[in-house]
N, C-alpha and C. Protein backbone atom coordinates (compact mmCIF):
# COMPACT_ATOMS: atom_id res chain seq x y z
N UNK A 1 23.93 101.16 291.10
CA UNK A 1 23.04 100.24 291.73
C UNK A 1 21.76 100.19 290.88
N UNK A 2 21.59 99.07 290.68
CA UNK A 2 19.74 99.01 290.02
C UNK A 2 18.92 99.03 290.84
N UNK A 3 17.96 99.19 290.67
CA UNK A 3 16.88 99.29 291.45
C UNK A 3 15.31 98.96 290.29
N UNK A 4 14.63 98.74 290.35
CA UNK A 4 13.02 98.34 289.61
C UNK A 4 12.07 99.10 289.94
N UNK A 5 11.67 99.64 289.81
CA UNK A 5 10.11 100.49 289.82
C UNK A 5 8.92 99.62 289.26
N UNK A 6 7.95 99.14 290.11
CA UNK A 6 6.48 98.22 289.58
C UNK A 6 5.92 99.08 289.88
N UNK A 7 4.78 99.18 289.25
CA UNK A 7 3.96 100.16 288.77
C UNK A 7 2.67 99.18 288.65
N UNK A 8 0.88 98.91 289.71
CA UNK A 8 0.00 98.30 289.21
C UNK A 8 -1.12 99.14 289.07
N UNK A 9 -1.64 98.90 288.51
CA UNK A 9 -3.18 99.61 288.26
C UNK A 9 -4.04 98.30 288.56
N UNK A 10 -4.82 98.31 290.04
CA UNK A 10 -5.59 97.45 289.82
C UNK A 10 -7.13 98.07 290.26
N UNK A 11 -8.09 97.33 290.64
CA UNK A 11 -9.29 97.94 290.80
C UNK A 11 -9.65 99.04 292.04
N UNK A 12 -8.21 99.31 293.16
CA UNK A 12 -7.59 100.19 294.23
C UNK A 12 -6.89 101.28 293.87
N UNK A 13 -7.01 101.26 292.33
CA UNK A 13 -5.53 102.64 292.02
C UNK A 13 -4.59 101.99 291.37
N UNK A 14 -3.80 103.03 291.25
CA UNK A 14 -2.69 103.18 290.75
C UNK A 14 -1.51 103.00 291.68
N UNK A 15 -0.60 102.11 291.93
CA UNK A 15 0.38 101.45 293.09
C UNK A 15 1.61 101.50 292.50
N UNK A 16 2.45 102.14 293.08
CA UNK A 16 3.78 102.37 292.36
C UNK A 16 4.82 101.81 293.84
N UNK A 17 5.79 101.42 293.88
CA UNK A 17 6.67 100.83 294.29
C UNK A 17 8.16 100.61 294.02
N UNK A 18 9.33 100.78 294.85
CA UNK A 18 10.81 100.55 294.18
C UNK A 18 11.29 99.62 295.09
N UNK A 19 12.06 98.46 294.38
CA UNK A 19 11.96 97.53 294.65
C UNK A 19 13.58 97.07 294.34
N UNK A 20 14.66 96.10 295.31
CA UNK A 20 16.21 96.70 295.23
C UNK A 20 16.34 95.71 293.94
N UNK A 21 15.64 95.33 292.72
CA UNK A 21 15.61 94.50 292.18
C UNK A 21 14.46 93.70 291.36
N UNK A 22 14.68 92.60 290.09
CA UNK A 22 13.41 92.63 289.24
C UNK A 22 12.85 91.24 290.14
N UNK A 23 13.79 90.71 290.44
CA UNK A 23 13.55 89.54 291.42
C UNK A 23 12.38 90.07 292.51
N UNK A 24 12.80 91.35 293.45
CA UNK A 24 12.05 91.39 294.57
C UNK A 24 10.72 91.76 294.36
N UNK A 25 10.84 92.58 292.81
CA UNK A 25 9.40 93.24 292.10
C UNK A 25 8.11 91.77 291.85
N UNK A 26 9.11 90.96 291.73
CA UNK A 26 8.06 89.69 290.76
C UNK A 26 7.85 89.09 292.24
N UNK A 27 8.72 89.11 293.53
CA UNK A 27 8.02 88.29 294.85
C UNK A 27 6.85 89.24 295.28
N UNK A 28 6.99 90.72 295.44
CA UNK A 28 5.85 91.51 295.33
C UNK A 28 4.07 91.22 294.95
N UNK A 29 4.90 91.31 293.44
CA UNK A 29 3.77 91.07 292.86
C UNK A 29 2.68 89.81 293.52
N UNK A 30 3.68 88.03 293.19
CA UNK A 30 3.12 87.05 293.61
C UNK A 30 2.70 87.04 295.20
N UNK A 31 3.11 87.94 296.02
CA UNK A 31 2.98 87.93 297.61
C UNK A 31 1.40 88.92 297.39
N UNK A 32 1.35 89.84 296.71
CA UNK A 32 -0.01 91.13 297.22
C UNK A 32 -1.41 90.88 295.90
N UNK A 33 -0.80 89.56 294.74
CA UNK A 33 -2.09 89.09 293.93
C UNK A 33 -1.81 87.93 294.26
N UNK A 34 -1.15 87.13 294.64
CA UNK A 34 -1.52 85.47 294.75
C UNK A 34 -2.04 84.79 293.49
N UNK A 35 -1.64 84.63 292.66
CA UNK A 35 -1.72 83.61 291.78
C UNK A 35 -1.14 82.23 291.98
N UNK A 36 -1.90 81.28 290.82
CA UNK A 36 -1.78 80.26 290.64
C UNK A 36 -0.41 80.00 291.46
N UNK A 37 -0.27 79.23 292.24
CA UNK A 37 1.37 78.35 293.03
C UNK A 37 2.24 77.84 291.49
N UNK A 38 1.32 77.53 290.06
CA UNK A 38 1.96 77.13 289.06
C UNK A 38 2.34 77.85 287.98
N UNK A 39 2.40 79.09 288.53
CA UNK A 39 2.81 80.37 287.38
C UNK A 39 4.12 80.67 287.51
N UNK A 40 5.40 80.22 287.05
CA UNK A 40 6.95 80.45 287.40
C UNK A 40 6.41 82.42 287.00
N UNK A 41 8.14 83.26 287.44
CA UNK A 41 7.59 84.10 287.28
C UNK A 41 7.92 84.76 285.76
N UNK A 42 8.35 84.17 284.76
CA UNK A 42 8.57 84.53 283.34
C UNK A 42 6.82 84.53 283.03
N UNK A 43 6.01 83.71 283.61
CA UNK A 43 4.79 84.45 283.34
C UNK A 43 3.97 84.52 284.15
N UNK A 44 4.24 85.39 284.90
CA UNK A 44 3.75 85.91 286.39
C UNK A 44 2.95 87.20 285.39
N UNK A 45 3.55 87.96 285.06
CA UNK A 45 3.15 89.44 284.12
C UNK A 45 1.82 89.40 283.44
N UNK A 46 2.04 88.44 282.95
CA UNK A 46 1.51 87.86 281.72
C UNK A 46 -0.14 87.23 282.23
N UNK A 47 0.35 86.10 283.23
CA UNK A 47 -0.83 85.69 284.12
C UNK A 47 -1.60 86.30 285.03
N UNK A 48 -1.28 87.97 285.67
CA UNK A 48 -1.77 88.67 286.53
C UNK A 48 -3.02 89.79 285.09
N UNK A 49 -2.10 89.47 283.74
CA UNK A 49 -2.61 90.90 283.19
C UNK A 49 -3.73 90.05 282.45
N UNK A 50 -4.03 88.73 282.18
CA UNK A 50 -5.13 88.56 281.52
C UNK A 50 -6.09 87.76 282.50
N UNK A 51 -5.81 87.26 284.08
CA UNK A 51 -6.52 86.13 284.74
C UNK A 51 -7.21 87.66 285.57
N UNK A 52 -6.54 88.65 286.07
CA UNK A 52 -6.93 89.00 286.81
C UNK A 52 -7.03 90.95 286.22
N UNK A 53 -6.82 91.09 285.31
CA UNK A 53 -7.29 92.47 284.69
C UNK A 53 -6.07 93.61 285.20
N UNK A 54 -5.24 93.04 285.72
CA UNK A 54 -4.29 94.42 286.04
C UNK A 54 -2.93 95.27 285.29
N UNK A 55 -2.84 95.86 285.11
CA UNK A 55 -2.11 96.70 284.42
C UNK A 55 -0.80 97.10 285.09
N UNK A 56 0.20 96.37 284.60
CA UNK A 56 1.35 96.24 285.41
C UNK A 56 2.99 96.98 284.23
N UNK A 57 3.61 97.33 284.84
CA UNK A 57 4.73 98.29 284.35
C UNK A 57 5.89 97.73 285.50
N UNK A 58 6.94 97.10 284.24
CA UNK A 58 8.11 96.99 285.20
C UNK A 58 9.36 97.71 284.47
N UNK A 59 9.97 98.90 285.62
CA UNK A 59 10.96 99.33 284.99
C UNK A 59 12.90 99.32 285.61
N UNK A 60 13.10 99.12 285.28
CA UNK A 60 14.88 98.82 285.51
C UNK A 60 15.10 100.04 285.68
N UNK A 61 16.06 100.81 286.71
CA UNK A 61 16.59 102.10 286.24
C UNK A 61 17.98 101.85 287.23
N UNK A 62 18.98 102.57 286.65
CA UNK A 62 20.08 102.38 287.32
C UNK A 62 20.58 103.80 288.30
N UNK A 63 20.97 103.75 289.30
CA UNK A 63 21.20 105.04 290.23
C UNK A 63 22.08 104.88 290.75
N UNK A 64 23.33 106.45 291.23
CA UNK A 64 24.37 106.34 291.82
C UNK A 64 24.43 105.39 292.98
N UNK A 65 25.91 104.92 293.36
CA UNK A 65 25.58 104.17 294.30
C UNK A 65 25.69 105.13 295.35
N UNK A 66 25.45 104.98 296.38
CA UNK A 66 25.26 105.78 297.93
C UNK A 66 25.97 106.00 298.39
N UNK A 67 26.79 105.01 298.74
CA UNK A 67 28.11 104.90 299.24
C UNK A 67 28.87 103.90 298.32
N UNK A 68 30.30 104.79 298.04
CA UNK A 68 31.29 103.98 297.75
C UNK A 68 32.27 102.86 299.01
N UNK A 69 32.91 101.98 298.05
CA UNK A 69 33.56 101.44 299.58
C UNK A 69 34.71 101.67 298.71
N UNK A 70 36.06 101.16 299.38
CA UNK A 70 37.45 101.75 299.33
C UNK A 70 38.18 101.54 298.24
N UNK A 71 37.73 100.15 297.25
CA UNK A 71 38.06 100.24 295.89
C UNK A 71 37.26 100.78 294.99
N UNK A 72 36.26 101.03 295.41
CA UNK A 72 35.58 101.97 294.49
C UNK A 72 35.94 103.58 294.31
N UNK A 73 36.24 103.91 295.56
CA UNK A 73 37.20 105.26 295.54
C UNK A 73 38.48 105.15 294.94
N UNK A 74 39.10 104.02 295.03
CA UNK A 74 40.60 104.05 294.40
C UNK A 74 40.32 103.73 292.99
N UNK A 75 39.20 103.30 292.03
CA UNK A 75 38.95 102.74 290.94
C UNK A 75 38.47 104.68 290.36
N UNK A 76 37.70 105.08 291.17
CA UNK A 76 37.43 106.40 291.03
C UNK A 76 38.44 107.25 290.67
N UNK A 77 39.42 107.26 291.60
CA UNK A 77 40.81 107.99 291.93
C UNK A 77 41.57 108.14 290.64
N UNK A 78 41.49 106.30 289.82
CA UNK A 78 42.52 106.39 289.01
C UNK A 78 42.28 106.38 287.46
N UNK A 79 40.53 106.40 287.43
CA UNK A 79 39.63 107.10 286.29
C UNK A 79 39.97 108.73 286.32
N UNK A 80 40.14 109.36 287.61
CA UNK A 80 40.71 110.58 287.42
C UNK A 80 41.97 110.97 286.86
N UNK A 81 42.71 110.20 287.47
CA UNK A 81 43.79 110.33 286.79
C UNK A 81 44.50 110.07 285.42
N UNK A 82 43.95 109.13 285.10
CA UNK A 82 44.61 108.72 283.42
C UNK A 82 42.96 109.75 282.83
N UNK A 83 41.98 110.19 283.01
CA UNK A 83 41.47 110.36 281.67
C UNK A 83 40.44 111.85 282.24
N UNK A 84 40.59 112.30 283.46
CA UNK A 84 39.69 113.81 284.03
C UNK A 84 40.66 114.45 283.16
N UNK A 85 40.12 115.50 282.58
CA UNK A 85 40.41 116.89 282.16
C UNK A 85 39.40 117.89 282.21
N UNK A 86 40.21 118.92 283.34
CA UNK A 86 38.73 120.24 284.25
C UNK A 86 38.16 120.85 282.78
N UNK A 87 37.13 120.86 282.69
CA UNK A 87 36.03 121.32 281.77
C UNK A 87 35.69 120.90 280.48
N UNK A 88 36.38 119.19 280.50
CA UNK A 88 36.12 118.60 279.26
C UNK A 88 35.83 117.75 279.79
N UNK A 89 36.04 116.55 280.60
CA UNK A 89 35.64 115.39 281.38
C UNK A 89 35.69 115.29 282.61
N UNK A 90 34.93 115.12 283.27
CA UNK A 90 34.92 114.97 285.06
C UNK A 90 34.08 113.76 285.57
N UNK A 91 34.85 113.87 286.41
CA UNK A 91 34.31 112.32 287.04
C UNK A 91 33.62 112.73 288.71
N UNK A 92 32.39 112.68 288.96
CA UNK A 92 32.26 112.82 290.34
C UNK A 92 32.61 111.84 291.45
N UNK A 93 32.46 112.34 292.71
CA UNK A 93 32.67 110.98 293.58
C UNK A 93 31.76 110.29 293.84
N UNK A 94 30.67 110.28 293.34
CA UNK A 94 29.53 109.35 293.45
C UNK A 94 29.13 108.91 292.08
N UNK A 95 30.60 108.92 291.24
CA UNK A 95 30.38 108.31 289.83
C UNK A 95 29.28 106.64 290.06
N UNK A 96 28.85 106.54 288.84
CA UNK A 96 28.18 105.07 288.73
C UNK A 96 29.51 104.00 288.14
N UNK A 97 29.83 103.07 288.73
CA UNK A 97 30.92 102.38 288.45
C UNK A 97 30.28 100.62 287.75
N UNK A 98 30.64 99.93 286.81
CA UNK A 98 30.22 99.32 286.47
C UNK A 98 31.44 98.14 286.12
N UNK A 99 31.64 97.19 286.92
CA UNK A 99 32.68 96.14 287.31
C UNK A 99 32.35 95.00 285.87
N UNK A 100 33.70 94.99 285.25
CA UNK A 100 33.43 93.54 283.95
C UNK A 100 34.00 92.47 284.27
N UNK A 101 33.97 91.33 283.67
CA UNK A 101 34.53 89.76 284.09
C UNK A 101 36.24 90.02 283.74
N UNK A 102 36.27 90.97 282.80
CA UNK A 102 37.44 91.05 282.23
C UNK A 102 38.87 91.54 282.91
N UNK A 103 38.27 92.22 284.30
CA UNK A 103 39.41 92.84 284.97
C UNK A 103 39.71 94.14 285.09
N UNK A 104 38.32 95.31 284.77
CA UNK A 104 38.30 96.18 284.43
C UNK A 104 36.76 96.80 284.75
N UNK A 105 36.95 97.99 284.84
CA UNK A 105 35.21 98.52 285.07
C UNK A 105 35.33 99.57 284.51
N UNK A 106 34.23 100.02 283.94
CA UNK A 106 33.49 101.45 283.35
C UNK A 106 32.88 102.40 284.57
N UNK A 107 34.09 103.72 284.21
CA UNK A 107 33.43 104.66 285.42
C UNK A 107 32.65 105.79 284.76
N UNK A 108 31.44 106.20 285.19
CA UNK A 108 30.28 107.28 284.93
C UNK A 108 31.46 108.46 284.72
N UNK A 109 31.14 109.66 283.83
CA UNK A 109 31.95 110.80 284.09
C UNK A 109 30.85 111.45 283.05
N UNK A 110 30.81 113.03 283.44
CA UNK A 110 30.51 114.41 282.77
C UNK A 110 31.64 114.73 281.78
N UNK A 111 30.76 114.48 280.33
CA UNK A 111 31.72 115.10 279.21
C UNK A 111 30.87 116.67 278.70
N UNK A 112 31.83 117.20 278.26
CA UNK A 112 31.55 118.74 278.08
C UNK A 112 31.21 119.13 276.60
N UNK A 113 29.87 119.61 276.32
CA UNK A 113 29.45 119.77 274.74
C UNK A 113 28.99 120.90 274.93
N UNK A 114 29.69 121.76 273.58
CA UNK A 114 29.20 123.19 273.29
C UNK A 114 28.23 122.68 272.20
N UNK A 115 26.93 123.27 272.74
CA UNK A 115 25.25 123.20 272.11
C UNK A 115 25.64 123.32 270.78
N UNK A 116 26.11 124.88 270.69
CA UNK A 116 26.69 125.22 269.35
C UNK A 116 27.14 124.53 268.44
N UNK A 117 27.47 123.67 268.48
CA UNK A 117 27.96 122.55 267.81
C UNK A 117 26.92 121.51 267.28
N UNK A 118 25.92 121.26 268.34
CA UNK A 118 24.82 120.30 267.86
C UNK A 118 23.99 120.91 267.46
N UNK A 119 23.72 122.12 267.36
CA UNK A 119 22.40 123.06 266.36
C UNK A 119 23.51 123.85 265.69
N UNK A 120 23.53 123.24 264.45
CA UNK A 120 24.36 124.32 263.29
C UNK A 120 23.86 125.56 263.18
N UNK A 121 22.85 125.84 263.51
CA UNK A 121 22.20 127.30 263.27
C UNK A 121 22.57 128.26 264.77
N UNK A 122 22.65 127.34 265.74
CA UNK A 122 23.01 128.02 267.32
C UNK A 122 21.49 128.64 267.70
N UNK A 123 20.68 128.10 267.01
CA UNK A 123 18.89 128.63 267.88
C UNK A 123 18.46 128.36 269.17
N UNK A 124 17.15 128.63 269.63
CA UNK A 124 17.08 128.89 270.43
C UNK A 124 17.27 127.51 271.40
N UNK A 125 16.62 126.44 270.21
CA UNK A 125 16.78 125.25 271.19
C UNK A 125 18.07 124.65 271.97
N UNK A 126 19.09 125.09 271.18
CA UNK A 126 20.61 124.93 271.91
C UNK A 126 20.56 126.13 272.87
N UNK A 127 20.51 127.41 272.76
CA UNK A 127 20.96 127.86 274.27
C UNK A 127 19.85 127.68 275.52
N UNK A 128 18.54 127.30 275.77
CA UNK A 128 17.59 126.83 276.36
C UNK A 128 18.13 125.36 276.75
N UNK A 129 18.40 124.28 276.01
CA UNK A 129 18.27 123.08 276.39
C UNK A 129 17.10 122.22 275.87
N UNK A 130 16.42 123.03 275.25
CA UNK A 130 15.45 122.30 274.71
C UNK A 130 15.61 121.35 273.53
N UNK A 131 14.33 120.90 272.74
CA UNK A 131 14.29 119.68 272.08
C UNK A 131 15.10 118.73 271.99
N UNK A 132 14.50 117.58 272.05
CA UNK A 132 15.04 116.18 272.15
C UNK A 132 14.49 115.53 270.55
């Protein structure tokens, strides 16, 4: 599921908000600053950050869905089956599932990496988890 995070800084603070969508973020916005009736919202952003001084952040982030419904469990089911293997790939039940035009969807799964492998030296930053 997507979801949007707006983020304003106006002369009240700092206003953060999640929003089920970029659509509901931009009615937000135009509903709590009121701009121009002639600002479509491709420059709604744009028109709030230089007419009216505010400092605005819009972010997309994608999150499990909550509930699956019954093909999503059977789409789940049969990602387990042709391609789970216990401690090399796993698939949870609240995988993120992602439906294509094509007849087919991409299911979320946990693949399994020994650190060791990505720090040739095996230091400290591989057994910690550290550096990016």
């Amino acid at each position: 599921m997507q979801v949007t995070i707006l983020t304003v800084q106006d002369d009240n603070g700092l206003h953060t908000t999640l929003h089920a969508g970029r659509s509901t973020a931009l009615s937000s916005l135009r509903k709590n600053y009121a701009p121009d009736k002639g600002v479509d919202d491709a420059g709604l952003v744009q028109h709030l950050t230089d007419k009216q001084g505010l400092s605005i952040l819009i972010e997309d982030q994608w999150t499990p869905n909550p509930e699956h419904d019954e093909q999503d469990k059977a789409v789940i089911e049969l990602a387990r089956a042709e391609h789970q293997r216990d401690g090399e790939v796993e698939i949870d039940d609240s995988a993120i599932i992602s439906y294509s035009d094509d007849g087919g969807a991409y299911v979320g799964a946990w693949v399994w990496v020994t650190l060791d492998e990505v720090h040739e030296d095996g230091g400290d930053e591989a057994s910690q988890g550290g550096g990016n």
